[in-house]
Protein backbone atom coordinates (compact mmCIF):
# COMPACT_ATOMS: atom_id res chain seq x y z
CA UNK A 1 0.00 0.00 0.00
CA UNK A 2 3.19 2.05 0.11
CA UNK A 3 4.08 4.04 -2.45
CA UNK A 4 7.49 5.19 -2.38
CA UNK A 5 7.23 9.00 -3.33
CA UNK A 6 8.78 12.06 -1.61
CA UNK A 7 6.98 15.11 -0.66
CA UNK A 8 7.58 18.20 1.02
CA UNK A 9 6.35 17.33 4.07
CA UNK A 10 8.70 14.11 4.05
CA UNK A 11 11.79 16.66 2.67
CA UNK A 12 11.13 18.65 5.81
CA UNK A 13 11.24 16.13 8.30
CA UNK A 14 14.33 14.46 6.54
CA UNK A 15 16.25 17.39 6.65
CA UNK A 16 15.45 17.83 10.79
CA UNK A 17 16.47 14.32 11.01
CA UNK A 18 12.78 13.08 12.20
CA UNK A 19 11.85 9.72 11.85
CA UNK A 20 8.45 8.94 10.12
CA UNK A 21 5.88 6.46 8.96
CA UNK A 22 4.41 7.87 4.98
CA UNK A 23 1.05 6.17 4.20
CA UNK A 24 -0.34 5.75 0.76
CA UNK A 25 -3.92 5.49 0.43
CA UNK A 26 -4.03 7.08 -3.08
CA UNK A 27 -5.28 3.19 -4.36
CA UNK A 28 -8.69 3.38 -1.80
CA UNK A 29 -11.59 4.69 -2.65
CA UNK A 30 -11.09 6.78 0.45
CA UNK A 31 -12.46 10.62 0.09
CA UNK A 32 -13.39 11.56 3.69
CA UNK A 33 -10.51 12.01 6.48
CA UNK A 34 -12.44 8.96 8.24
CA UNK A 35 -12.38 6.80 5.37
CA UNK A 36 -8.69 7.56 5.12
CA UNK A 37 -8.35 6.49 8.72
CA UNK A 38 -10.11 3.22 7.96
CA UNK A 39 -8.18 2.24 4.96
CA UNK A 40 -4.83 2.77 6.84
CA UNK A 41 -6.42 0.82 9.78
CA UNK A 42 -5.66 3.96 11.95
CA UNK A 43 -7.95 5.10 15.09
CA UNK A 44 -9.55 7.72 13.54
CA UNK A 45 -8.94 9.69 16.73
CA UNK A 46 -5.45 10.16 16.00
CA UNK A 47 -5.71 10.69 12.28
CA UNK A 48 -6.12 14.65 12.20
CA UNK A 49 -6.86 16.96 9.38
CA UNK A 50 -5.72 20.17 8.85
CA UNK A 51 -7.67 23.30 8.13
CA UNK A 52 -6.69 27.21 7.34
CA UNK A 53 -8.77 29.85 8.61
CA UNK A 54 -8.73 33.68 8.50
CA UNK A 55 -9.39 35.92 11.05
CA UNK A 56 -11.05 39.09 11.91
CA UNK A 57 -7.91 40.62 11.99
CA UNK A 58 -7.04 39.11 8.37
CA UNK A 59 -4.41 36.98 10.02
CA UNK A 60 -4.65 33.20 9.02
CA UNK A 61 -4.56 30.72 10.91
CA UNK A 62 -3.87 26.18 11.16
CA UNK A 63 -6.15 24.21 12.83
CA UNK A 64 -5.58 20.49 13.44
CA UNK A 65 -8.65 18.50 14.43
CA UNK A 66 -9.45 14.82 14.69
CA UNK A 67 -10.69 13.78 11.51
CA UNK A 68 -14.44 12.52 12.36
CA UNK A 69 -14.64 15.80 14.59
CA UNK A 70 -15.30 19.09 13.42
CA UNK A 71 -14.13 22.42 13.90
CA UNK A 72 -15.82 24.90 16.85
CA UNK A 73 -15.14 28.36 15.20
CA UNK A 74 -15.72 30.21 18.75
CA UNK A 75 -13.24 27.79 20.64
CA UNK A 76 -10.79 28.33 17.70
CA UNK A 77 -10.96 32.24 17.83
CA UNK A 78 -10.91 31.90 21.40
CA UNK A 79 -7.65 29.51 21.37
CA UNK A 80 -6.28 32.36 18.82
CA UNK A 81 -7.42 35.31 20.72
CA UNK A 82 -9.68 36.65 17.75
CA UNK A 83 -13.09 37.77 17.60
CA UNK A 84 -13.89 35.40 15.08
CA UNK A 85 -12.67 33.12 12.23
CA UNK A 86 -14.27 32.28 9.44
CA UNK A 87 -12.93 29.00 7.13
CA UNK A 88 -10.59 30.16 4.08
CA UNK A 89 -12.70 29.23 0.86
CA UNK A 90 -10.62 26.29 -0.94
CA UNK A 91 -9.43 28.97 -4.34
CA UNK A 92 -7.59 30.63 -2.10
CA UNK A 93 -5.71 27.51 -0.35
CA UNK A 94 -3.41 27.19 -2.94
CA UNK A 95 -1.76 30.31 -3.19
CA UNK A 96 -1.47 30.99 0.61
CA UNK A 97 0.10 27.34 1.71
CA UNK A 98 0.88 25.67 -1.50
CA UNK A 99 -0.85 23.17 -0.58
CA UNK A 100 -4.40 22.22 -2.29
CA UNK A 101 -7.62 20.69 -0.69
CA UNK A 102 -7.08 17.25 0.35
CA UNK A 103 -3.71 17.83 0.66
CA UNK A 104 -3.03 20.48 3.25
CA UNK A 105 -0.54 19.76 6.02
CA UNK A 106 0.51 21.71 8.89
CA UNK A 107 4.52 21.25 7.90
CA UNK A 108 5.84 22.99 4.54
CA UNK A 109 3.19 25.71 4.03
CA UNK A 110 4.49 28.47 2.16
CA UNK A 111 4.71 30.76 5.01
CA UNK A 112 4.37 29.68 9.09
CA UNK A 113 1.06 30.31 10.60
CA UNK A 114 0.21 30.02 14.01
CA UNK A 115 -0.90 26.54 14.58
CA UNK A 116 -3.21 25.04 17.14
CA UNK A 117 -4.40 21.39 17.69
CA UNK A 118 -7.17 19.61 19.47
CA UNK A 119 -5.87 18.99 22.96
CA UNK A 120 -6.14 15.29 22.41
CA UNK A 121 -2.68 15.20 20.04
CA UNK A 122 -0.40 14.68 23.24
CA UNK A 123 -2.23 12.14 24.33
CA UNK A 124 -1.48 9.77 21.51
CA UNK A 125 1.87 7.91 20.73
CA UNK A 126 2.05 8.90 17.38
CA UNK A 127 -0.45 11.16 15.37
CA UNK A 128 -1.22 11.04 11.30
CA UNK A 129 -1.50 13.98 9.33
CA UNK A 130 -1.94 14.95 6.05
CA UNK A 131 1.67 14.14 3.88
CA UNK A 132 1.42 17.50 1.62
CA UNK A 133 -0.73 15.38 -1.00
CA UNK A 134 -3.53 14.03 -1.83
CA UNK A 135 -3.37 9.91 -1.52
CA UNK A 136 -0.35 10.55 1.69
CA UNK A 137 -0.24 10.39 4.89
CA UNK A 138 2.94 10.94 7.65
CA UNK A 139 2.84 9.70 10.73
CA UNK A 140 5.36 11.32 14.02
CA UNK A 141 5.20 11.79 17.90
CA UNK A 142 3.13 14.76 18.63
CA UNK A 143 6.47 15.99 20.39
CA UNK A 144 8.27 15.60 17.05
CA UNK A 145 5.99 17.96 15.53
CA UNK A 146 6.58 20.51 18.04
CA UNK A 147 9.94 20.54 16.22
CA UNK A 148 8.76 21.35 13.16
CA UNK A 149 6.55 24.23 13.79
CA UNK A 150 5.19 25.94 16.17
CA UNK A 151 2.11 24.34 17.57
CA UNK A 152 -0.19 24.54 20.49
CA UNK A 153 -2.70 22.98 22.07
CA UNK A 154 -6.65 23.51 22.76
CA UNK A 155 -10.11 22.26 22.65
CA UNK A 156 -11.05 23.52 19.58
CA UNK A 157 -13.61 20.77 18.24
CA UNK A 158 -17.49 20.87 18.59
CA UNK A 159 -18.58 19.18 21.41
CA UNK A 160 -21.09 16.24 20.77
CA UNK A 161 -25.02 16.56 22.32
């Protein structure tokens, strides 16, 4: 299921010397972040996607949440100390993080934004994220990340009723 391809995300964490799993689902019929989880027989509570918002102020911002949860915009501008935060519409993904829709990952954006993730990350062993294309998946200790960029964490995700 692996196919052996190198992307940014995998050039950055080579060249800080951080060791890594790389998926390949690109052969699934997997669309959702859920289904992704399931065809790399992951907990999908560790899988996490990653999503680019914009706030009040015009400064963007990451957000990492657990794939099957979804995104609280209040608890994100809170975590961020906006007013509010509204998603970035998908045109514009591209040119900010050079990264498209699918295939957006927290390491290798064109520019470092501040970065938050659901509180849950630490609590894992490892945690999967998006590999910087569509079909790839990395896998590194939450702590390793913290290497990479600069990340913190909150409880950012809506909360189920």
């Amino acid at each position: 299921m692996k196919k052996k391809e190198k992307t940014n995300v995998m050039r950055v964490l080579d060249s800080k010397k951080i060791k890594y799993n790389e998926y390949y689902y690109g052969d699934t019929e997997a669309v959702s972040g859920v289904d992704v989880a399931k065809a790399l027989g992951q907990n999908p509570e560790n899988v996490f996607k990653t999503l680019v918002t914009t706030g009040k102020s015009g400064e963007h911002y990451v957000f990492m949440v657990p794939v099957a949860e979804e995104l609280d915009l209040k608890k994100a501008a809170k975590a961020v100390s906006e007013k509010s935060i509204t998603m970035l519409k998908s045109k514009e993904l591209l040119g900010l993080t050079g990264y498209i829709h699918g295939g957006c990952s927290p390491i290798g954006m064109k520019k470092l934004f501040k970065t938050t993730i659901h509180k849950t990350a630490p609590d894992f062993d490892t945690i999967l994220f998006s590999g910087g294309k569509i079909g790839f998946q990395v896998e590194i200790p939450f702590e390793d990340l913290k290497k990479v960029i600069n990340v913190n964490t909150a409880d950012i995700i809506v909360e189920a009723v």
